[in-house]
PDB file of N, CA and C in Angstrom:
ATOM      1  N   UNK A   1      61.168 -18.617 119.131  1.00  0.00           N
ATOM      2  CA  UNK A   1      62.379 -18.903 118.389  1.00  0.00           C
ATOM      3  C   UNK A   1      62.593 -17.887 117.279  1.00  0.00           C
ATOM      4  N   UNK A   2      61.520 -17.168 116.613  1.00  0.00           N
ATOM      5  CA  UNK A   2      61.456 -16.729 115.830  1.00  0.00           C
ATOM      6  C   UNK A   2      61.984 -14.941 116.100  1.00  0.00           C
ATOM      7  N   UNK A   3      61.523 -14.697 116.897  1.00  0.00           N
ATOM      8  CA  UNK A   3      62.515 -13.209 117.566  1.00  0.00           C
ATOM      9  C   UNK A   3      63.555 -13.163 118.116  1.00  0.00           C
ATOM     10  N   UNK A   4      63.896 -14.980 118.567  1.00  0.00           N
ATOM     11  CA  UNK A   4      65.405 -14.709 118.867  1.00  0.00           C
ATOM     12  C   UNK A   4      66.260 -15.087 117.307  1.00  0.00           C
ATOM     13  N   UNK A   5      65.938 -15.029 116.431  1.00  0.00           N
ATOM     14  CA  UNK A   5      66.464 -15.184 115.256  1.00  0.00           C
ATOM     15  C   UNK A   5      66.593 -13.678 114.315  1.00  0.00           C
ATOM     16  N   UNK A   6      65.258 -13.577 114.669  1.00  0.00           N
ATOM     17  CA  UNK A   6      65.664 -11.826 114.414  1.00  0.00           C
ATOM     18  C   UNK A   6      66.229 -10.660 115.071  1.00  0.00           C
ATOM     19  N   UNK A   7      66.212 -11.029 116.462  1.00  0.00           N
ATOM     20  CA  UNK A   7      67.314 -10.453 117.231  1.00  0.00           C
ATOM     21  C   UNK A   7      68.785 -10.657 117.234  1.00  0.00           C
ATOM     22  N   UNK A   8      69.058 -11.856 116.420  1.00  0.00           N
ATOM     23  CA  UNK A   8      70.397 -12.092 115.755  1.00  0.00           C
ATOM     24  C   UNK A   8      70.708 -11.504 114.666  1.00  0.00           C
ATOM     25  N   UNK A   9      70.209 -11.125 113.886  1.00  0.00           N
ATOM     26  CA  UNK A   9      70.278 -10.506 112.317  1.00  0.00           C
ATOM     27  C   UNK A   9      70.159  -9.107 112.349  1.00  0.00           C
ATOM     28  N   UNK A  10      69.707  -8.477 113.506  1.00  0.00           N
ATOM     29  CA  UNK A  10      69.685  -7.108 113.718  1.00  0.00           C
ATOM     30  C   UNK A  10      70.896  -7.101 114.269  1.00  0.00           C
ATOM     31  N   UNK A  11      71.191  -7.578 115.080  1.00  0.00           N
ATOM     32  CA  UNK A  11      72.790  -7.407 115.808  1.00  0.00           C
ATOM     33  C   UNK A  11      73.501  -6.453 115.111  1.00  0.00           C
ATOM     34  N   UNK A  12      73.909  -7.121 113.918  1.00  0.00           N
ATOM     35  CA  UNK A  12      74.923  -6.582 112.804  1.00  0.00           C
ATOM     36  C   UNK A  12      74.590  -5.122 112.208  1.00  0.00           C
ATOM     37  N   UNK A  13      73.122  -4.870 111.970  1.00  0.00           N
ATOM     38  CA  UNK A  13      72.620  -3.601 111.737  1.00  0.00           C
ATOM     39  C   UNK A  13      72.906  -2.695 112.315  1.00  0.00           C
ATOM     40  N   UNK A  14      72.233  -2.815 113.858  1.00  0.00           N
ATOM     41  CA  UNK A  14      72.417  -1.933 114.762  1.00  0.00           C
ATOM     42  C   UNK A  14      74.001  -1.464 115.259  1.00  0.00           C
ATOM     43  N   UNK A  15      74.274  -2.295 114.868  1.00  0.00           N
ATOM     44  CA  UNK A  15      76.016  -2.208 115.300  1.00  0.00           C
ATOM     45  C   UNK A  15      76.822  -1.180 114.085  1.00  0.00           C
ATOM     46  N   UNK A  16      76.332  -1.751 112.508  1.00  0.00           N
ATOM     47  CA  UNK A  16      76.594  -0.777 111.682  1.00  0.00           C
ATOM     48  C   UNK A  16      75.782   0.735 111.701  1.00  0.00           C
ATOM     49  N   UNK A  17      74.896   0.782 112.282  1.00  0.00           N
ATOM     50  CA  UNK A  17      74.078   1.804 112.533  1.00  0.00           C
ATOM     51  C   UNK A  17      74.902   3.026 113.224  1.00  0.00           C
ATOM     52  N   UNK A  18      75.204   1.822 114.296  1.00  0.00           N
ATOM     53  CA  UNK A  18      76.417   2.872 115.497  1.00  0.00           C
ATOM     54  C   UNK A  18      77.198   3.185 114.926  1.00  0.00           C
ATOM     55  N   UNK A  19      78.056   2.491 113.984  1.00  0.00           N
ATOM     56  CA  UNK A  19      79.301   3.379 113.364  1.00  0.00           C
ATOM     57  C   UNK A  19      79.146   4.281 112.815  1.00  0.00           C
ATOM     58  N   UNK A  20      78.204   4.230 111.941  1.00  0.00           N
ATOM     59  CA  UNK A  20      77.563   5.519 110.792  1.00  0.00           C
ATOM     60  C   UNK A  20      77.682   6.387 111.929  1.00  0.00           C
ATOM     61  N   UNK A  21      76.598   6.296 112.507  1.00  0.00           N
ATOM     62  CA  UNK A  21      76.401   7.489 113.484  1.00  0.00           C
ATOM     63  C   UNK A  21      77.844   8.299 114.147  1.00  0.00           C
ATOM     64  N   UNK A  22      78.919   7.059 114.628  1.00  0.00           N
ATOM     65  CA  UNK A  22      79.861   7.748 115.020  1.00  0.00           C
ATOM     66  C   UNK A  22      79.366   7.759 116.844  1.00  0.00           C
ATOM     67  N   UNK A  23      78.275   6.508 116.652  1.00  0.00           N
ATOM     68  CA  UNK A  23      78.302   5.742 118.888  1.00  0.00           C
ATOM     69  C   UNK A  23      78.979   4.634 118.856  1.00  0.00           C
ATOM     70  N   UNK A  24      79.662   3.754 117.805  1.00  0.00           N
ATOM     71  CA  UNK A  24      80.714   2.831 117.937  1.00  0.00           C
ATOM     72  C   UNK A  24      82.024   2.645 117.429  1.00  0.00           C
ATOM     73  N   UNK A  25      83.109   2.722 118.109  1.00  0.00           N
ATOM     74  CA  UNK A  25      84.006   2.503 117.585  1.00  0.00           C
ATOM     75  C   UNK A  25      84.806   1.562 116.965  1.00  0.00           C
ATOM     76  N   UNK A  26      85.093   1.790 115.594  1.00  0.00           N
ATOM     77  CA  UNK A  26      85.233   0.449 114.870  1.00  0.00           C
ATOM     78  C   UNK A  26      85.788  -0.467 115.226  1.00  0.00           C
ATOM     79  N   UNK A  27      86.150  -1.533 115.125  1.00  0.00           N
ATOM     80  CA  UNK A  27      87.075  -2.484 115.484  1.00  0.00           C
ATOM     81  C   UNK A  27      87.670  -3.510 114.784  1.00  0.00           C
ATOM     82  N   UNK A  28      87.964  -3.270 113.472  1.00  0.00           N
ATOM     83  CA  UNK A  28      88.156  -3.857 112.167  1.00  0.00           C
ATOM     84  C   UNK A  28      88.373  -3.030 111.007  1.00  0.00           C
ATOM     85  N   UNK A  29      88.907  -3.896 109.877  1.00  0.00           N
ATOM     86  CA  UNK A  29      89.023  -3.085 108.266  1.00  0.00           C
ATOM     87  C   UNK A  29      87.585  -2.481 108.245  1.00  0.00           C
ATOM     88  N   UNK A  30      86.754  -3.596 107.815  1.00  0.00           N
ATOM     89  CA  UNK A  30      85.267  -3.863 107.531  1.00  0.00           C
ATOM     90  C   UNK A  30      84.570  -2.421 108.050  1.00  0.00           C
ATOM     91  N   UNK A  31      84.740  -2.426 109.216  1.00  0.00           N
ATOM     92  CA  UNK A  31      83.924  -1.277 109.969  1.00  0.00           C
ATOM     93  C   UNK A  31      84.614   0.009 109.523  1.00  0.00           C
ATOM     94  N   UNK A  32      86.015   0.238 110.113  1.00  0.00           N
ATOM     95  CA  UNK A  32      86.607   1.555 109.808  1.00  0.00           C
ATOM     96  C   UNK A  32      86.316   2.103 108.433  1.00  0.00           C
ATOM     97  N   UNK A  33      86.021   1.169 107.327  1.00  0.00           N
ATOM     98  CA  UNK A  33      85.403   1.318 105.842  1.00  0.00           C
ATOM     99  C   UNK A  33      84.113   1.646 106.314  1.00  0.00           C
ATOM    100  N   UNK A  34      83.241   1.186 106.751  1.00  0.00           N
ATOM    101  CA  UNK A  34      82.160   1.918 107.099  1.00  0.00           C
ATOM    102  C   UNK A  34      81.933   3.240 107.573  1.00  0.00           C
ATOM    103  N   UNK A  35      82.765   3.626 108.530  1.00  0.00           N
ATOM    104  CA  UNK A  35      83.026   4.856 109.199  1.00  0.00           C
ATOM    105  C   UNK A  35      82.989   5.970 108.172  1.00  0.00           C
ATOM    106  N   UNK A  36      84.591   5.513 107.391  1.00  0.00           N
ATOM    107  CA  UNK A  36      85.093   6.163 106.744  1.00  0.00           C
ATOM    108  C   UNK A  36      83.869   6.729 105.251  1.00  0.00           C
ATOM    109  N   UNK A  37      83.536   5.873 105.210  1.00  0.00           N
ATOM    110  CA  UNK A  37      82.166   5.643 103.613  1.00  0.00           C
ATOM    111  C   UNK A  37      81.082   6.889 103.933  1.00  0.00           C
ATOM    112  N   UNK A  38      80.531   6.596 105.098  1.00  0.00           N
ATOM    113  CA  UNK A  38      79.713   7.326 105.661  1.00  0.00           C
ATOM    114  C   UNK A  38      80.351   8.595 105.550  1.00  0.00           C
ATOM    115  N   UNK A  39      81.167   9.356 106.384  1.00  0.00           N
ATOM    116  CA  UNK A  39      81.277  10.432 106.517  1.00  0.00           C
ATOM    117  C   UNK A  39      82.263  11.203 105.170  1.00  0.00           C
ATOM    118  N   UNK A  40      82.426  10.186 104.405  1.00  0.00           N
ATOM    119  CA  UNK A  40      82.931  10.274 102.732  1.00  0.00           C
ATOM    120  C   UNK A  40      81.906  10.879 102.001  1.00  0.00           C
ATOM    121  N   UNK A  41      80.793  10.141 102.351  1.00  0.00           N
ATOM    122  CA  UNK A  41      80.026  10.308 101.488  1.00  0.00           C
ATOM    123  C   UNK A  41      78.706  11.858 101.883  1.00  0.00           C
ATOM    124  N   UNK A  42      78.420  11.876 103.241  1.00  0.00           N
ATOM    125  CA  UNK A  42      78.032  13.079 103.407  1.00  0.00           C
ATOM    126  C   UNK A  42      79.048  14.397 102.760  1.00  0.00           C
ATOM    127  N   UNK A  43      80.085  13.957 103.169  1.00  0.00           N
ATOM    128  CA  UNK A  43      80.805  14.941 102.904  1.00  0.00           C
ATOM    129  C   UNK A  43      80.893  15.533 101.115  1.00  0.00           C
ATOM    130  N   UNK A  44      81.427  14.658 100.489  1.00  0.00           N
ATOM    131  CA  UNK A  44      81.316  14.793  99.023  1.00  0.00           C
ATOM    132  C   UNK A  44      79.593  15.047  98.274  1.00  0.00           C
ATOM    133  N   UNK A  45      78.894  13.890  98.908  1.00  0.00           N
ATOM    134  CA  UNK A  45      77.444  13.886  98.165  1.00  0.00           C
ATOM    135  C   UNK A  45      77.084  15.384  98.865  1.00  0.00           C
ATOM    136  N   UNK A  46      76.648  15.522  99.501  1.00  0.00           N
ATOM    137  CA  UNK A  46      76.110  16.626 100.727  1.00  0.00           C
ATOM    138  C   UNK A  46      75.548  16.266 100.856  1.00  0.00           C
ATOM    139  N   UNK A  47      74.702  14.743 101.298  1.00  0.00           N
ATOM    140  CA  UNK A  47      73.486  14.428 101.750  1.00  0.00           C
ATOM    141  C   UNK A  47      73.636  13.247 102.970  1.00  0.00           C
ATOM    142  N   UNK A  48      72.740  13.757 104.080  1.00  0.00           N
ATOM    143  CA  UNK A  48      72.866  12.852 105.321  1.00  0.00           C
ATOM    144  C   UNK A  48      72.135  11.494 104.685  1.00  0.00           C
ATOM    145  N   UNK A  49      72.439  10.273 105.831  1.00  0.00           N
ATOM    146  CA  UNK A  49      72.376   8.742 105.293  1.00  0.00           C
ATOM    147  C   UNK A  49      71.103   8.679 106.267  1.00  0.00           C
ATOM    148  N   UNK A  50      70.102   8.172 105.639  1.00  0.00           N
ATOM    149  CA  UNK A  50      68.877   7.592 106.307  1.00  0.00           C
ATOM    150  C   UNK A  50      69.482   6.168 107.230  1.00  0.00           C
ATOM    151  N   UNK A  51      70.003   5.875 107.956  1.00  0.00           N
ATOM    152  CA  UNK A  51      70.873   4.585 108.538  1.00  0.00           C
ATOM    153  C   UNK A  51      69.461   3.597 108.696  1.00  0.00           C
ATOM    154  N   UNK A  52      68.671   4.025 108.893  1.00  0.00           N
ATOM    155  CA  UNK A  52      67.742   3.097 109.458  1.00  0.00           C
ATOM    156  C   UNK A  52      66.973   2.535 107.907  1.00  0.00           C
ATOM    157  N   UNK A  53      67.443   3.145 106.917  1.00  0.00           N
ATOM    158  CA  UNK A  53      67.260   2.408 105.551  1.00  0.00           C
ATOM    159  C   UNK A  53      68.410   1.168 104.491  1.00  0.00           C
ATOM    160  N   UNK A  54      67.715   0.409 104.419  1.00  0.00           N
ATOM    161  CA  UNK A  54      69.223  -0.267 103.685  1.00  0.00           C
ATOM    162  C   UNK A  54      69.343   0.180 102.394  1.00  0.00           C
ATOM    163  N   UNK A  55      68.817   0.441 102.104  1.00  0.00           N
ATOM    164  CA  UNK A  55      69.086   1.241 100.422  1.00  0.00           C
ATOM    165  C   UNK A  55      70.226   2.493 100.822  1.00  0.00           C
ATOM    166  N   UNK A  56      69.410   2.913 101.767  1.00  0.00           N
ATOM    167  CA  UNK A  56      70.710   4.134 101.784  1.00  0.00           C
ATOM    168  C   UNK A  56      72.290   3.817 102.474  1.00  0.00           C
ATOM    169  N   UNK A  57      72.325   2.764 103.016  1.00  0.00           N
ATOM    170  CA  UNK A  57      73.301   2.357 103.358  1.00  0.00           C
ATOM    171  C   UNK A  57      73.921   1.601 102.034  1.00  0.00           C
ATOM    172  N   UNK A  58      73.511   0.670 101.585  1.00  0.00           N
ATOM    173  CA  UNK A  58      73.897  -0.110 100.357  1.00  0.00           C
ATOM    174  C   UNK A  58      74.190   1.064  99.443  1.00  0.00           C
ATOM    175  N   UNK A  59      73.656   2.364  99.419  1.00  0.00           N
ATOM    176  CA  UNK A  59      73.813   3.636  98.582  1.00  0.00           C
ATOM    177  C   UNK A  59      75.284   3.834  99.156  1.00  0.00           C
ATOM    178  N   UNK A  60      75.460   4.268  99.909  1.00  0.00           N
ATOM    179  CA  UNK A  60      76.683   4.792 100.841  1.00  0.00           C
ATOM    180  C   UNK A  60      78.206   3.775 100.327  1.00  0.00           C
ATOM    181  N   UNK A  61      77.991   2.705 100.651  1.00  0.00           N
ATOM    182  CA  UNK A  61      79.331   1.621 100.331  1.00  0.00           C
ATOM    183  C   UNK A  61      79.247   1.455  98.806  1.00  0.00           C
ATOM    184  N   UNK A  62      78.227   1.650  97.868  1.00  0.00           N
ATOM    185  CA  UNK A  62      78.517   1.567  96.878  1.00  0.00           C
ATOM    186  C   UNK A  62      79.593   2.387  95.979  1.00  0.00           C
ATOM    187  N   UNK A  63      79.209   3.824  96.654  1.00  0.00           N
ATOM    188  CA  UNK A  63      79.611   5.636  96.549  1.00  0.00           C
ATOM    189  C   UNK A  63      81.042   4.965  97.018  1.00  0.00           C
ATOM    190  N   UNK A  64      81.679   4.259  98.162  1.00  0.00           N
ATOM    191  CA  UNK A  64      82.839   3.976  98.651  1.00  0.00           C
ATOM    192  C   UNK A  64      83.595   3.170  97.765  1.00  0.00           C
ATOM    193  N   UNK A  65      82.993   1.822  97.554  1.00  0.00           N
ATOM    194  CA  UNK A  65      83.984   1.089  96.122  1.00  0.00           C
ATOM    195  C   UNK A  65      83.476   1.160  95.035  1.00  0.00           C
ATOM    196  N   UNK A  66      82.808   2.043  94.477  1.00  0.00           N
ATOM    197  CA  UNK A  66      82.507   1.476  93.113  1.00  0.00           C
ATOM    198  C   UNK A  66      83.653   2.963  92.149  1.00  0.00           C
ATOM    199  N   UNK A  67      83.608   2.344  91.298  1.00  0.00           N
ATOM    200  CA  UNK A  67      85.003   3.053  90.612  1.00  0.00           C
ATOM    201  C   UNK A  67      85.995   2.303  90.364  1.00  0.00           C
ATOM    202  N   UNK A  68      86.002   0.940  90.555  1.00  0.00           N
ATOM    203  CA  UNK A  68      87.089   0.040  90.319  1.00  0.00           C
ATOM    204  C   UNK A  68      88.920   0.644  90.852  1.00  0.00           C
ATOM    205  N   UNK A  69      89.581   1.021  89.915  1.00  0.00           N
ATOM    206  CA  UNK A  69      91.158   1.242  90.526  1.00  0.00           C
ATOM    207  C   UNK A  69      90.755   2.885  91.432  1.00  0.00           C
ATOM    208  N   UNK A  70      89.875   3.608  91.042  1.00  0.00           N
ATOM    209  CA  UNK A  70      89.838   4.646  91.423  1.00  0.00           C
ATOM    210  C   UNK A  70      88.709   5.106  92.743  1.00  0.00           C
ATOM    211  N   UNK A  71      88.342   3.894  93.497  1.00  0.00           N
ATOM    212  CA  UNK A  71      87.549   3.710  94.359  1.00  0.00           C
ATOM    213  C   UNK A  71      87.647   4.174  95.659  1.00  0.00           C
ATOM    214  N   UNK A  72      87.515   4.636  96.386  1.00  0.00           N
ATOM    215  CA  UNK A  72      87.894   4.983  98.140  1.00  0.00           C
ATOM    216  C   UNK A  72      88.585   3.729  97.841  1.00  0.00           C
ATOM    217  N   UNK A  73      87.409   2.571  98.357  1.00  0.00           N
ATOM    218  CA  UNK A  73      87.851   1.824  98.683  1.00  0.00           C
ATOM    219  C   UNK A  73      89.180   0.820  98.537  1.00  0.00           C
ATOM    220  N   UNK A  74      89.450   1.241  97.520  1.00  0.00           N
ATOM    221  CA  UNK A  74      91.312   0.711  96.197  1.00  0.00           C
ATOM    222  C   UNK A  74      92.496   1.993  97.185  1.00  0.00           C
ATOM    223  N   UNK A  75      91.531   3.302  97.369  1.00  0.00           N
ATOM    224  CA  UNK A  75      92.793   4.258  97.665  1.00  0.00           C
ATOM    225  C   UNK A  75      93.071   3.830  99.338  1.00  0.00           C
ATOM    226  N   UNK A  76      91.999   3.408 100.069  1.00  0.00           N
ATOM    227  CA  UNK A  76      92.280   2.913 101.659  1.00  0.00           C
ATOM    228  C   UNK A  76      93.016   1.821 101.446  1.00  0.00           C
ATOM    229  N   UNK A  77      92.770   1.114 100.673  1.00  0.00           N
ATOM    230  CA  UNK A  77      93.995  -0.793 100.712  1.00  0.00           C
ATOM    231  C   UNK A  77      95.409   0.052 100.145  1.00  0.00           C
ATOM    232  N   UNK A  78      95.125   0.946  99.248  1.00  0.00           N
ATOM    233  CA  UNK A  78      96.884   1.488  98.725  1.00  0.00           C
ATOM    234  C   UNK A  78      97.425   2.316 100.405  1.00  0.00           C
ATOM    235  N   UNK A  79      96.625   2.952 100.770  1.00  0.00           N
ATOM    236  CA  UNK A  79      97.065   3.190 102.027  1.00  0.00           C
ATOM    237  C   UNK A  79      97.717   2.134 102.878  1.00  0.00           C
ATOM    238  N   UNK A  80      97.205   1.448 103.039  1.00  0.00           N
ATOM    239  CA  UNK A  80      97.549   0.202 104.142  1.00  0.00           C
ATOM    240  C   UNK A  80      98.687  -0.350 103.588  1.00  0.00           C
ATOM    241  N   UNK A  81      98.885  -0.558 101.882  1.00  0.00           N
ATOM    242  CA  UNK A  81     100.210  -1.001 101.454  1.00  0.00           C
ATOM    243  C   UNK A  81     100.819  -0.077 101.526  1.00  0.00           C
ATOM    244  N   UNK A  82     101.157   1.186 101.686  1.00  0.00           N
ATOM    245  CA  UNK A  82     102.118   2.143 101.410  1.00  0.00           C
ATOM    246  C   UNK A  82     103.229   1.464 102.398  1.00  0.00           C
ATOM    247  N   UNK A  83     104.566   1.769 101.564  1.00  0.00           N
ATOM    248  CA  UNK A  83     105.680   1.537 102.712  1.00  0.00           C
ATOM    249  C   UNK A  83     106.083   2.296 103.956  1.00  0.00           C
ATOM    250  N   UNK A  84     104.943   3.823 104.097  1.00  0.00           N
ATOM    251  CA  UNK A  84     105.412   3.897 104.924  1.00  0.00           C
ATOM    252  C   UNK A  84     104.580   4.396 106.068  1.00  0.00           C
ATOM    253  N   UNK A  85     103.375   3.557 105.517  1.00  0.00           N
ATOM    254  CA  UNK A  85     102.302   3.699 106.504  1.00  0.00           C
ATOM    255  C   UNK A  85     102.887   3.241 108.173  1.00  0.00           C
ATOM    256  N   UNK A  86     103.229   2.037 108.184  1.00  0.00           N
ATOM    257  CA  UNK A  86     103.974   1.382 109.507  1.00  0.00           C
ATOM    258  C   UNK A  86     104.487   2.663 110.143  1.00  0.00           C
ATOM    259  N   UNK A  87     105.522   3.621 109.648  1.00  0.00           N
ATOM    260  CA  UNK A  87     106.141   4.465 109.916  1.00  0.00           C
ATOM    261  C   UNK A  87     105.394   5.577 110.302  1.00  0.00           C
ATOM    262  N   UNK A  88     105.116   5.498 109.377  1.00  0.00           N
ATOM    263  CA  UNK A  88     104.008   6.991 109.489  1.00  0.00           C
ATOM    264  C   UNK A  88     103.430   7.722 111.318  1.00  0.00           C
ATOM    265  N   UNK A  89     104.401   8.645 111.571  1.00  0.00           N
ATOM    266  CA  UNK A  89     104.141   9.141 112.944  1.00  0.00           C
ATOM    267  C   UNK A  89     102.562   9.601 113.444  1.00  0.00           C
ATOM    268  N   UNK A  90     101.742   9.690 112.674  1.00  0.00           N
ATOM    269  CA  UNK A  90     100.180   9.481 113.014  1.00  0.00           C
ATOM    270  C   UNK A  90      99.734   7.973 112.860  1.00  0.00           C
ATOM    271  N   UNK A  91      99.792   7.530 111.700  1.00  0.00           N
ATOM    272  CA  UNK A  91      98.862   6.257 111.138  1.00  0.00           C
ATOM    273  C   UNK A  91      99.391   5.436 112.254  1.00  0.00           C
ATOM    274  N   UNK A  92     100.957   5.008 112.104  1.00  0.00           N
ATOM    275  CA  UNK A  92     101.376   4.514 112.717  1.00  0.00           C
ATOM    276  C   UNK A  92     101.135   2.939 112.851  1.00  0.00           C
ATOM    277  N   UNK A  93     100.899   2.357 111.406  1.00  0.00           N
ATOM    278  CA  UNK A  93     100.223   1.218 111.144  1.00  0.00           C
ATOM    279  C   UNK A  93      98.966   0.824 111.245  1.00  0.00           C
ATOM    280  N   UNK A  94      98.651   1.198 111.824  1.00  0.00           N
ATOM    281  CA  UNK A  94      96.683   1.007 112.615  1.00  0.00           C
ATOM    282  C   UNK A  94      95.790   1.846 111.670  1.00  0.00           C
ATOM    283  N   UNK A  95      95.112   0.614 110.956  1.00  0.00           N
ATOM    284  CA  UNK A  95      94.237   1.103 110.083  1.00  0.00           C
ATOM    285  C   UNK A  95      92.952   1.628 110.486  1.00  0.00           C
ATOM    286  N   UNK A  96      93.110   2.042 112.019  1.00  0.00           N
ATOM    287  CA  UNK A  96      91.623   2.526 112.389  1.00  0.00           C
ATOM    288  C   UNK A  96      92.325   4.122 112.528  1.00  0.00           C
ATOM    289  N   UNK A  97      93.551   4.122 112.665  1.00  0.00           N
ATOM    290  CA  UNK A  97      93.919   5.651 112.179  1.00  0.00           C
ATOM    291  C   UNK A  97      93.587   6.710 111.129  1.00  0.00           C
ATOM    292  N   UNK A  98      93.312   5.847 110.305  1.00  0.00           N
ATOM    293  CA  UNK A  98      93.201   6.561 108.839  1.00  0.00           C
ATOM    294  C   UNK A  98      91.747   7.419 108.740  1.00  0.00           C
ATOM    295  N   UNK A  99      92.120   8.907 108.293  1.00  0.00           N
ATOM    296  CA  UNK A  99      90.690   9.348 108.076  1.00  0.00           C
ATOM    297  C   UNK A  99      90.065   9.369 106.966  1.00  0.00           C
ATOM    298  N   UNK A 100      89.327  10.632 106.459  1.00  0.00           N
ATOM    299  CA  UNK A 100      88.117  10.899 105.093  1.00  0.00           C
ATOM    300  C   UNK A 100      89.486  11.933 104.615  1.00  0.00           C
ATOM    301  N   UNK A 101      90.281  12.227 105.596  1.00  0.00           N
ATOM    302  CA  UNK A 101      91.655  13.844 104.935  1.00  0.00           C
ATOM    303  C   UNK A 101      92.612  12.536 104.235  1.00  0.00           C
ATOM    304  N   UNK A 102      92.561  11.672 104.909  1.00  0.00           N
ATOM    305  CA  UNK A 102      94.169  10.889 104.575  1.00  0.00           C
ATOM    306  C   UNK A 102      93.692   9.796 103.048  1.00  0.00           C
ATOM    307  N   UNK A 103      92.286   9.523 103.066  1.00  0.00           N
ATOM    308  CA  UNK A 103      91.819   9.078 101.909  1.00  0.00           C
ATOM    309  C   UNK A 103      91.778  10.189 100.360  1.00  0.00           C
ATOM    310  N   UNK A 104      91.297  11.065 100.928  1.00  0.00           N
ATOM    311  CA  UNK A 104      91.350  12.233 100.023  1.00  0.00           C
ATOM    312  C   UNK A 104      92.498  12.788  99.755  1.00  0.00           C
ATOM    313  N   UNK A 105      93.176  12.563 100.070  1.00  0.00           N
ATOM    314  CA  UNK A 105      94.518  13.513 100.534  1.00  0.00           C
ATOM    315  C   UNK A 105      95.647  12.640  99.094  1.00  0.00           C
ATOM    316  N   UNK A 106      95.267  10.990  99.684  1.00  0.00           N
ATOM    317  CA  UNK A 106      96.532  10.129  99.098  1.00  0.00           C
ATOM    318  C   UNK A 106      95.448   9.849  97.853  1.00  0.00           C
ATOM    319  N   UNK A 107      94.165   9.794  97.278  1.00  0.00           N
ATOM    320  CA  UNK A 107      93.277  10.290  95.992  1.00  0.00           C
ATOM    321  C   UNK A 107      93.974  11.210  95.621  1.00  0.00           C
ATOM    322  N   UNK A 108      94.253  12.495  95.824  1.00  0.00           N
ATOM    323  CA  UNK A 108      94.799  13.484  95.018  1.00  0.00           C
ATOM    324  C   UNK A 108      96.323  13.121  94.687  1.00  0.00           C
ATOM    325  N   UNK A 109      96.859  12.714  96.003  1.00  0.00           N
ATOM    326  CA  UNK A 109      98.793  13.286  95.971  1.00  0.00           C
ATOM    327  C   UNK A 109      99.429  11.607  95.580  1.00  0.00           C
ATOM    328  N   UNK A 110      98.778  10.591  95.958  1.00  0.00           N
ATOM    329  CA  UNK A 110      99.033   9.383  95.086  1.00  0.00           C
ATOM    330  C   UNK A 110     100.407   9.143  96.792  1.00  0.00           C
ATOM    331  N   UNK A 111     100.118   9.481  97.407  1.00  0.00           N
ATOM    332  CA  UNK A 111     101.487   9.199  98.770  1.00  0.00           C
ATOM    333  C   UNK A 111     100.560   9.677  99.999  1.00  0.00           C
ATOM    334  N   UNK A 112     101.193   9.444 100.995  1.00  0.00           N
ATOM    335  CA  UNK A 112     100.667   9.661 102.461  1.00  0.00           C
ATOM    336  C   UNK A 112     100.691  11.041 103.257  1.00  0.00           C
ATOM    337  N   UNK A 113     100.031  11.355 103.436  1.00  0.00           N
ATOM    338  CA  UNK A 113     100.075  12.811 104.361  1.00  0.00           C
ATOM    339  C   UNK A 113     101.254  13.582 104.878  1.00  0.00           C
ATOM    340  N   UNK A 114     101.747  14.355 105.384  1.00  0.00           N
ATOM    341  CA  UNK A 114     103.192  14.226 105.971  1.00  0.00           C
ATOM    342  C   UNK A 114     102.389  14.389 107.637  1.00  0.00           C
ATOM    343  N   UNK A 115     101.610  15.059 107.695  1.00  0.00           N
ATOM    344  CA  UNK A 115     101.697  14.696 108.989  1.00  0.00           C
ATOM    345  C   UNK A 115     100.801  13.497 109.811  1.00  0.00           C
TER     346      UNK A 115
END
């Protein structure tokens, strides 16, 4: 009973594992924030994510919202409210559209990409 209990609780790991990595494709806010965090954060920190550590993961999403109004994570939800995300001939509403350019992009320019 006891390994099928821990074979339940890994589920979720291994699954976030895959996204980091970029072997699963997201399928939610939750995750695409993961995606996005990860390759945010190599990118800016310059340092690859130990995935198979939770510190370094809990490191990673922290790097994503912490900053309060000025957070990835505040500039991806202003994304999703923008009026004209729906529109938007890439995003096209679908928040699994959005990349690490279109986060950075609407951080600097305070509006949505043009293309």
């Amino acid at each position: 009973m006891k390994s099928e209990e821990q074979m339940a609780l890994s589920e979720p790991i291994e699954r976030e594992i895959g996204i980091v990595n970029g072997e699963i494709i997201p399928a939610n806010r939750l995750e695409n924030q993961i995606r996005l965090a990860a390759a945010l954060y190599r990118k800016e920190v310059d340092k690859d994510i130990d995935v198979s550590s939770v510190e370094a993961r809990n490191e990673t999403m922290i790097f994503w919202s912490g900053g309060g109004e000025k957070s990835f994570s505040k500039i991806y939800r202003d994304i999703e409210n923008d009026p004209g995300f729906v529109t938007h001939a890439r995003l096209a509403g679908d928040i699994l559209n959005i990349t690490v350019e279109d986060v950075l992009s609407y951080k600097e320019a305070g509006k949505l990409p043009t293309e």
